[in-house]
Protein backbone atom coordinates (compact mmCIF):
# COMPACT_ATOMS: atom_id res chain seq x y z
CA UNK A 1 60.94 8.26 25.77
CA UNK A 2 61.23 10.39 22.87
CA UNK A 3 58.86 11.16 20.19
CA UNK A 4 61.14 10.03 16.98
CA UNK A 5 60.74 6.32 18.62
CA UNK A 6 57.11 6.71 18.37
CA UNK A 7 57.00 7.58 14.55
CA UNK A 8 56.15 4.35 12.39
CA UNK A 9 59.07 2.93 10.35
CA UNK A 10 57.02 0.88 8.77
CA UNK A 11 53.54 0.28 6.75
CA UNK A 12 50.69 -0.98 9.62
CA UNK A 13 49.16 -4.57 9.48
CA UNK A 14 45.80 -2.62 7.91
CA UNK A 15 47.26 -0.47 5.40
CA UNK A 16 46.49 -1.04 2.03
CA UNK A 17 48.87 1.05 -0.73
CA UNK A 18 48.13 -1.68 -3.75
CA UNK A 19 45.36 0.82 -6.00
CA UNK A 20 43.64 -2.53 -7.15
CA UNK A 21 43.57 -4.08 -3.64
CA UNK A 22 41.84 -0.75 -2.07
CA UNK A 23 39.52 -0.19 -4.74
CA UNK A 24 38.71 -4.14 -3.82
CA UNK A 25 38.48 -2.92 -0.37
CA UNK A 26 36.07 -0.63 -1.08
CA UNK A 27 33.61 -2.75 -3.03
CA UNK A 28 33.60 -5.20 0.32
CA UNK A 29 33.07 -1.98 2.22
CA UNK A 30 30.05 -1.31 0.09
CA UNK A 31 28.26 -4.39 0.13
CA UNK A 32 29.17 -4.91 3.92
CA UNK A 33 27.37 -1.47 4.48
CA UNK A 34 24.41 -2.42 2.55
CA UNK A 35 23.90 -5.82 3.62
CA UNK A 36 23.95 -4.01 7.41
CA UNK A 37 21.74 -1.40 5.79
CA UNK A 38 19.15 -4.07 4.72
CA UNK A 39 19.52 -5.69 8.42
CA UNK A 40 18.63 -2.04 10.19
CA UNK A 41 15.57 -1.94 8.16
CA UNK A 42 14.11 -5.17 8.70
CA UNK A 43 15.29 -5.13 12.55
CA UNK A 44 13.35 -1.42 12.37
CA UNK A 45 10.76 -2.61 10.04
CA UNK A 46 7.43 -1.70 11.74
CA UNK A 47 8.74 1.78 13.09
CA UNK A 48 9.91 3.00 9.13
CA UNK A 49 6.37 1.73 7.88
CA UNK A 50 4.74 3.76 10.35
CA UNK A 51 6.55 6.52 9.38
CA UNK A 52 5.96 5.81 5.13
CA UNK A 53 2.29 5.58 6.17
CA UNK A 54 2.18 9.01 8.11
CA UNK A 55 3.57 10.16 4.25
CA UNK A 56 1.22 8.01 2.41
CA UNK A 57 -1.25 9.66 4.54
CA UNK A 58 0.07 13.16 4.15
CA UNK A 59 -0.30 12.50 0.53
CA UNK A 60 -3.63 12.18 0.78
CA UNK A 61 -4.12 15.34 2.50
CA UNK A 62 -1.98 17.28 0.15
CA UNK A 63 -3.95 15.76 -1.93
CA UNK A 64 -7.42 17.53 -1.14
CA UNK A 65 -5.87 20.93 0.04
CA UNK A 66 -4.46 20.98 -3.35
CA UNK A 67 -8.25 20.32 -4.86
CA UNK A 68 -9.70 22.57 -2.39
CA UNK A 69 -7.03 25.52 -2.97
CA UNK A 70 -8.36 25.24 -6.73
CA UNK A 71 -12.09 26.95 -5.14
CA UNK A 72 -11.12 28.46 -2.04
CA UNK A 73 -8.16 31.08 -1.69
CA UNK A 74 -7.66 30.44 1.91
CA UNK A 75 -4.18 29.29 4.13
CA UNK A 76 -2.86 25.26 3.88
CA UNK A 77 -2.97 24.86 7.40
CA UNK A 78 -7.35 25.76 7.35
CA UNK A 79 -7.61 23.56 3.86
CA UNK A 80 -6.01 20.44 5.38
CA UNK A 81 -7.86 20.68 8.62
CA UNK A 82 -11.35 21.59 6.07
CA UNK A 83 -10.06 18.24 4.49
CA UNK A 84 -9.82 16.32 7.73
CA UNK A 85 -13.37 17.58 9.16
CA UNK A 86 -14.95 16.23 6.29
CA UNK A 87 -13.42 12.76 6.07
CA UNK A 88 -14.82 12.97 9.91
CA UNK A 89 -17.81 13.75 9.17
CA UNK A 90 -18.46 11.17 6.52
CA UNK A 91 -17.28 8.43 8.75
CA UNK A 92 -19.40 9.72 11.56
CA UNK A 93 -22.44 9.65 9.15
CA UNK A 94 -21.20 6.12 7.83
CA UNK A 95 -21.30 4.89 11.30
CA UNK A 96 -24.31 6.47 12.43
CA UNK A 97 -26.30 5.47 8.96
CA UNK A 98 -25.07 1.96 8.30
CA UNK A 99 -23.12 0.89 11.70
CA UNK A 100 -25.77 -1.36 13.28
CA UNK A 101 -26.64 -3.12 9.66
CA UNK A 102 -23.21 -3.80 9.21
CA UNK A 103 -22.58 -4.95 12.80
CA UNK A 104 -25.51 -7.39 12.77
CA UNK A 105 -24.22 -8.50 9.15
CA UNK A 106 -21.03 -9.28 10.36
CA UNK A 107 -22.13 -11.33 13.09
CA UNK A 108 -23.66 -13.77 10.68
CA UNK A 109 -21.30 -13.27 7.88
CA UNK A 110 -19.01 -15.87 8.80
CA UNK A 111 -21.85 -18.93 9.35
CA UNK A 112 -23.31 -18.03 6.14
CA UNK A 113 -19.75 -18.83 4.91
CA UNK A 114 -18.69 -21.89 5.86
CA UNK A 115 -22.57 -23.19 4.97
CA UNK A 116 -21.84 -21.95 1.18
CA UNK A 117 -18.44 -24.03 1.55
CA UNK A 118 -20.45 -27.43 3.07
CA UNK A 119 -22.93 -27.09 0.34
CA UNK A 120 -20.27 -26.64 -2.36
CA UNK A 121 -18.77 -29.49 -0.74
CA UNK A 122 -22.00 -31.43 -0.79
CA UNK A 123 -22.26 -30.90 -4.35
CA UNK A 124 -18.80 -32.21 -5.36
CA UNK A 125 -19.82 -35.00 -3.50
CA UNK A 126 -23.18 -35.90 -5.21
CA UNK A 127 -20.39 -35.43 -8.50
CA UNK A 128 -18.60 -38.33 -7.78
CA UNK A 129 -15.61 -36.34 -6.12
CA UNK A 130 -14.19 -37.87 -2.95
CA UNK A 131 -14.11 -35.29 -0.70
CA UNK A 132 -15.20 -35.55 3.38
CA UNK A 133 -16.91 -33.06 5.08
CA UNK A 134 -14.99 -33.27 7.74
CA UNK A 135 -11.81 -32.35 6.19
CA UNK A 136 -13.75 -29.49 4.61
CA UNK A 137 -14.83 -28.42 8.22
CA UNK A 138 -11.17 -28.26 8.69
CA UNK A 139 -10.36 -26.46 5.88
CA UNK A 140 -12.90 -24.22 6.74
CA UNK A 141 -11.19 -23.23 9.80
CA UNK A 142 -8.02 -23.38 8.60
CA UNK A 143 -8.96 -20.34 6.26
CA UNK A 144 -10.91 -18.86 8.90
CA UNK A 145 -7.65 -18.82 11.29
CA UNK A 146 -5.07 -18.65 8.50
CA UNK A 147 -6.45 -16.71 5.58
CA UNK A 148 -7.19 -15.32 7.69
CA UNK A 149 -4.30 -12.96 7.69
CA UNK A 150 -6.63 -10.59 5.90
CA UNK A 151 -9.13 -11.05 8.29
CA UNK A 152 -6.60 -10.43 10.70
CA UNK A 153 -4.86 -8.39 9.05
CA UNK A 154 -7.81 -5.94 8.61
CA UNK A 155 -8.84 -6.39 12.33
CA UNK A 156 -5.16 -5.51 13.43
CA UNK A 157 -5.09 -2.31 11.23
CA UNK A 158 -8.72 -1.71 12.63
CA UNK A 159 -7.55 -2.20 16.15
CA UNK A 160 -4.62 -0.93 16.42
CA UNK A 161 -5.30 2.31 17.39
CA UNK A 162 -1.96 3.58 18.68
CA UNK A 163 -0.70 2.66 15.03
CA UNK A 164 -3.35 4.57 13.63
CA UNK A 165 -3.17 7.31 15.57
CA UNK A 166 0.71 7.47 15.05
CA UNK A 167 -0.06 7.34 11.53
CA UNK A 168 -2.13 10.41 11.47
CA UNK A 169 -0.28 12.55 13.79
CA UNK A 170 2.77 11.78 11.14
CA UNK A 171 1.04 12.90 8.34
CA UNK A 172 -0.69 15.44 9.77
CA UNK A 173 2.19 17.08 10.91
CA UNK A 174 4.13 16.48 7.34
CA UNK A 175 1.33 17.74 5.20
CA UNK A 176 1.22 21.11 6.88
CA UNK A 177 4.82 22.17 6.34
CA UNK A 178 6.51 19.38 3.42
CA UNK A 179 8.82 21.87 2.73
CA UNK A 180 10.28 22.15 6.50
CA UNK A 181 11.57 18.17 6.38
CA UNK A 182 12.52 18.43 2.93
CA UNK A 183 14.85 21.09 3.51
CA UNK A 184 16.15 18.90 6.83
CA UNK A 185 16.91 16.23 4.93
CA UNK A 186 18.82 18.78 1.92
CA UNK A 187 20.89 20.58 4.50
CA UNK A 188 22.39 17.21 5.65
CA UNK A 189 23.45 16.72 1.50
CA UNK A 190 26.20 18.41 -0.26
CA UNK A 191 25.05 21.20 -1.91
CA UNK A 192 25.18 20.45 -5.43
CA UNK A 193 23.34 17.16 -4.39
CA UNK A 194 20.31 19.70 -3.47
CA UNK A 195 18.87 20.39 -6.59
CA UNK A 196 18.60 17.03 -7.43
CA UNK A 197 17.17 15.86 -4.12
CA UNK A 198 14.00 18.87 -4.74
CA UNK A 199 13.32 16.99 -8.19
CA UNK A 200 13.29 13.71 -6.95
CA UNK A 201 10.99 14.55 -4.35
CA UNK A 202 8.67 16.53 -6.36
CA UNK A 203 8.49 14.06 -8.63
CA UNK A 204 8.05 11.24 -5.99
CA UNK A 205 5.38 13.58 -4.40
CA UNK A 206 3.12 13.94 -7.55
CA UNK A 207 3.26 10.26 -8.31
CA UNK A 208 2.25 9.54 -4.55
CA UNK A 209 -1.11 12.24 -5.14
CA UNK A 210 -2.02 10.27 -8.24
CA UNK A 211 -1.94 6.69 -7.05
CA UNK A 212 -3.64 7.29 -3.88
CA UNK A 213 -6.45 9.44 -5.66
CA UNK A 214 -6.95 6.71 -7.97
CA UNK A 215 -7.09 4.67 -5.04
CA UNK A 216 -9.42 5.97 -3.20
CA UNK A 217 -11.80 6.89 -6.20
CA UNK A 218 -11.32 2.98 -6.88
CA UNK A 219 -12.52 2.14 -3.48
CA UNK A 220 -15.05 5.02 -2.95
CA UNK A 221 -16.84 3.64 -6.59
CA UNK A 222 -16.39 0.04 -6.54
CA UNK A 223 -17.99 0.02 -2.84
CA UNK A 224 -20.67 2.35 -3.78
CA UNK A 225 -21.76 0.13 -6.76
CA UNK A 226 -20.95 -2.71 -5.12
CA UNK A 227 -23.51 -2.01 -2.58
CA UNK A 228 -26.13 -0.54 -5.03
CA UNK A 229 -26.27 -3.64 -7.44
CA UNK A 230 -27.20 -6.29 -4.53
CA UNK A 231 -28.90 -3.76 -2.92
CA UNK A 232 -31.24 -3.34 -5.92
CA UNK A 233 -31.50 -7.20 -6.34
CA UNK A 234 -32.00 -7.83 -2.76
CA UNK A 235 -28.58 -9.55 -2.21
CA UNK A 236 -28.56 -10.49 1.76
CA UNK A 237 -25.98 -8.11 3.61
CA UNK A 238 -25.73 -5.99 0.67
CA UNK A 239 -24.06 -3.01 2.82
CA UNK A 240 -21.40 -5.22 4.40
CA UNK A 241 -20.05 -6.53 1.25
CA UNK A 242 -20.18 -3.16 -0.30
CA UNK A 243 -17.74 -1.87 2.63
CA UNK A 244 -15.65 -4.93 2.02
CA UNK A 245 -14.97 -4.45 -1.33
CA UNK A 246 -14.12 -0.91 -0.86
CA UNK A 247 -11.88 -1.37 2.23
CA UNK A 248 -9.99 -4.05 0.31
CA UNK A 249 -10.22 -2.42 -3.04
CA UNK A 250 -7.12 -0.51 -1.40
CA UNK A 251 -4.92 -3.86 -1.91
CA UNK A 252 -5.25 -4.26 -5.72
CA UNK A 253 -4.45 -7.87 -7.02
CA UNK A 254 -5.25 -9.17 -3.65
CA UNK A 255 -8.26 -7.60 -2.57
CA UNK A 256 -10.41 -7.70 -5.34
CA UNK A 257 -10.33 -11.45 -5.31
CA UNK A 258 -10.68 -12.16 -2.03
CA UNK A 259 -14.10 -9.83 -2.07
CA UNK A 260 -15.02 -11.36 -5.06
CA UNK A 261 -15.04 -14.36 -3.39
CA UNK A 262 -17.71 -13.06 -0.51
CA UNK A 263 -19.85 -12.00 -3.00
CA UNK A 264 -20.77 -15.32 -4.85
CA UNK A 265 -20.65 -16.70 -1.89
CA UNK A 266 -23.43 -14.95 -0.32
CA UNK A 267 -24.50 -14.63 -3.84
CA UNK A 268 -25.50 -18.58 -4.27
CA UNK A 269 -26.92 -18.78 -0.69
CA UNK A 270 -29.79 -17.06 -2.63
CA UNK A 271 -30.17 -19.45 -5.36
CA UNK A 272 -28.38 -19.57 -8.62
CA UNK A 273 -29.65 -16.81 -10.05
CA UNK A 274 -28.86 -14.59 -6.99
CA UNK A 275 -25.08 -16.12 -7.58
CA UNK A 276 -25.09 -15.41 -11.45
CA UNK A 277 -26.31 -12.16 -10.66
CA UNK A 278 -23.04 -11.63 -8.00
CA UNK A 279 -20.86 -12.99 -10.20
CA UNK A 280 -22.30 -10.27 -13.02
CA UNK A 281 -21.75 -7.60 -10.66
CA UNK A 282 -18.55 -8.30 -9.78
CA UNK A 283 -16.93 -8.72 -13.28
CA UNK A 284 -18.48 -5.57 -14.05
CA UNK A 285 -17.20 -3.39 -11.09
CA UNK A 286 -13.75 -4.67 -11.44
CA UNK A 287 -13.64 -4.30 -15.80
CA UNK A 288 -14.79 -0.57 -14.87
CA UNK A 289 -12.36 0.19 -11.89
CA UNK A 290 -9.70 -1.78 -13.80
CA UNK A 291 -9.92 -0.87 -17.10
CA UNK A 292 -11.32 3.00 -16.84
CA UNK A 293 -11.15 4.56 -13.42
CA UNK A 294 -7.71 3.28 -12.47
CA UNK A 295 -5.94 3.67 -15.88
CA UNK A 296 -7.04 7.29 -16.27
CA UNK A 297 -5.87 8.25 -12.96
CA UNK A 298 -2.91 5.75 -11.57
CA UNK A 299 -1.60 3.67 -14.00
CA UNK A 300 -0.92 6.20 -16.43
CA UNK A 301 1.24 7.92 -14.06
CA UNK A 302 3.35 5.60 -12.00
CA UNK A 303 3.28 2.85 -14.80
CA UNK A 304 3.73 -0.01 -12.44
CA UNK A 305 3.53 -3.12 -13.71
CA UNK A 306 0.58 -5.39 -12.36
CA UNK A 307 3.06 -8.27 -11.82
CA UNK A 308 5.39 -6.14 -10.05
CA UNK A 309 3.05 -4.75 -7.45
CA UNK A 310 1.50 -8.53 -7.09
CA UNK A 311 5.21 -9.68 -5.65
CA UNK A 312 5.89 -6.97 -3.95
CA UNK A 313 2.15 -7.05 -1.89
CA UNK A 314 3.64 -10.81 -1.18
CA UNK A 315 7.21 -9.95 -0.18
CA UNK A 316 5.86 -6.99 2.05
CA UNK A 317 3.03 -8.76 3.83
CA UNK A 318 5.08 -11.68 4.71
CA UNK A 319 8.38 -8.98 5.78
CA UNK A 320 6.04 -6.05 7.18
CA UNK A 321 2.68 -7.25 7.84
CA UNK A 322 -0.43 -5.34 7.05
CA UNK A 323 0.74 -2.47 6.84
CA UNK A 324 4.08 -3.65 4.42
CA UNK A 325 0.57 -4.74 2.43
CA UNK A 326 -0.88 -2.13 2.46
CA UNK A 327 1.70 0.62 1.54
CA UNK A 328 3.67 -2.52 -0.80
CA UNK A 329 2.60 -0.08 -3.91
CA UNK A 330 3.60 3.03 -3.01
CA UNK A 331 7.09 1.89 -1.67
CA UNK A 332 7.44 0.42 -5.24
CA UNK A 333 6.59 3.34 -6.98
CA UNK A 334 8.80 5.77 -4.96
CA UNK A 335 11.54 3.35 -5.46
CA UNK A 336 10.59 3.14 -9.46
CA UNK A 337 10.80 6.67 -9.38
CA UNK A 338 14.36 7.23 -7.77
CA UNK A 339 15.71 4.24 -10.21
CA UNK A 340 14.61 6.44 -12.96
CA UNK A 341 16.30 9.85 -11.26
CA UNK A 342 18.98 7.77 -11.08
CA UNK A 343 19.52 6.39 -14.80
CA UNK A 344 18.52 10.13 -16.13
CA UNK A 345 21.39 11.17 -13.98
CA UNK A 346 23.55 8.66 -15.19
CA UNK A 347 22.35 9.22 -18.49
CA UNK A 348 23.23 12.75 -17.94
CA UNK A 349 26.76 12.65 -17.05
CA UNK A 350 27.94 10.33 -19.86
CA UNK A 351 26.52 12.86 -22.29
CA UNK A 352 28.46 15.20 -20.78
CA UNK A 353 31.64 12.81 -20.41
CA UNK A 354 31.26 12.49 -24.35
CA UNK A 355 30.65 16.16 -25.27
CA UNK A 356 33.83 17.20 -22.96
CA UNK A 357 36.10 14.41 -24.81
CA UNK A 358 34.98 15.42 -28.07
């Protein structure tokens, strides 16, 4: 057979040569790609959060070998490990200090609530509400299996070492040489897409140190107080609920409730005054990590709107789990971010387009 009877004669069944039906072709091609882009990350949903948390947590130790390269004119490599033997060493010492209070605390923590709940329930009673103790005892357990999700939630990220330790190896290995992935990822980009890639990045880099150092200044000072107010008054397990309200200080909107909550709870199993005095406490911590620590450090920077991260916390714990919780504002900040890199750019280019036509 020759070749000539091989060549086509004719257009194939999946050629396209109308300009408006292949431009239409390529819109479908688009949202086809990113509807299967949006599958691929949910389907490898816990792997990409692992990896966003070995960043978030390589932002934290950029963080202090920034800080401690301000003092000490010594490599990256010995100021990140300086920065990881002390965060050892102060939860060794929290352990050895506090561990068996807290541990002993705990173990009664949960009695002590429910018996708040029956005597609220009592009281609503001797009020003229209709409400059986019964069905509070199974509300009770209902939010001690279900809302507990942050219960959970909090034991999962507690116990799940090989997440953890995942986690830390991650950022561990990003934080000592950023530069070595960021030029990976670069190489695989045209080349006049590099330059804009580095700013993006830097940008998305600095916003990441600020939030998380507000965090963990929230958390480190709303704990502390937490735990020196009721200590002061005599508030039972006065150490637990300060470590409560600093571990879930790190889920703002959510957490702060939810430890609120605790404390007048074990507040009023003191008396009224005791659960006045919580309630004091608690107004006040959150006003001053709210309205002072957090604005001066976070909010001023990646401008997210409270709102905004509320949803988002929703949409990733339900999607991701504790850790889509967790990590729900930084994700939305790094995403504000490259919106923004992208409208500048876009902004950019019809300046240009203008300028050139006139």
């Amino acid at each position: 057979m020759s070749n000539e009877s091989l060549e086509p004669q004719s257009p194939g069944p999946v050629e396209i040569h109308d300009p408006r039906l292949q431009r239409e072709a390529q819109k479908a091609a688009i949202w086809i790609g990113m509807a299967l882009l949006a599958g691929l990350v949910v389907y490898f949903s816990q792997p990409l959060m692992v990896i966003f948390g070995g960043i978030v947590f390589a932002a934290m130790l950029d963080g202090g070998a920034r800080l401690l390269g301000r003092v000490l004119p010594i490599g990256r490599g010995l100021r990140i490990a300086i920065v990881m033997v002390l965060a050892l060493l102060f939860l060794i010492w929290t352990a050895y200090s506090a561990g068996n209070q807290i541990a002993a605390q705990a173990a009664v923590f949960p009695a002590l609530v429910e018996a708040q709940i029956q005597r609220a329930a009592g009281w609503l009673q001797a009020h003229g509400f209709e409400i059986e103790v019964p069905s509070i005892s199974a509300i009770v357990q209902q939010v001690a299996s279900g809302a507990g999700q942050v219960g959970r939630a909090l034991g999962g990220l507690l116990g799940g070492l090989t997440t953890a330790f995942l986690i830390v190896v991650l950022g561990i290995y990003i934080a000592l040489e950023p530069r070595l992935y960021e030029r990976g990822i670069a190489w695989m980009l045209p080349v006049e897409e590099r330059p804009y890639l580095a700013e993006t990045v830097n940008r998305m880099a600095f916003a990441l140190r600020r939030l998380l150092a507000g965090r963990l200044l929230g958390m480190f000072i709303e704990g502390f107080a937490t735990w020196l107010a009721l200590w002061a008054y005599g508030v039972p397990m006065a150490a637990l609920l300060g470590l409560l309200t600093g571990l879930l200080a790190f889920l703002p909107n959510i957490g702060a409730p939810i430890s609120g909550a605790l404390i007048v709870l074990v507040g009023f199993s003191g008396g009224v005054d005791m659960g006045l005095f919580c309630i004091a406490v608690y107004v006040v911590v959150q006003v001053v990590d709210s309205y002072v620590i957090i604005p001066m450090v976070a909010k001023e920077t990646v401008d997210l709107a409270p709102a905004l991260v509320l949803g988002a916390q929703l949409v990733f714990g339900v999607m991701f789990g504790i850790l889509g919780l967790a990590l729900a504002d930084p994700i939305v900040a790094m995403i504000k971010i490259m919106l923004e890199r992208r409208s500048e750019r876009s902004q950019d280019e019809f300046t240009d387009a203008n300028e050139s036509a006139a």
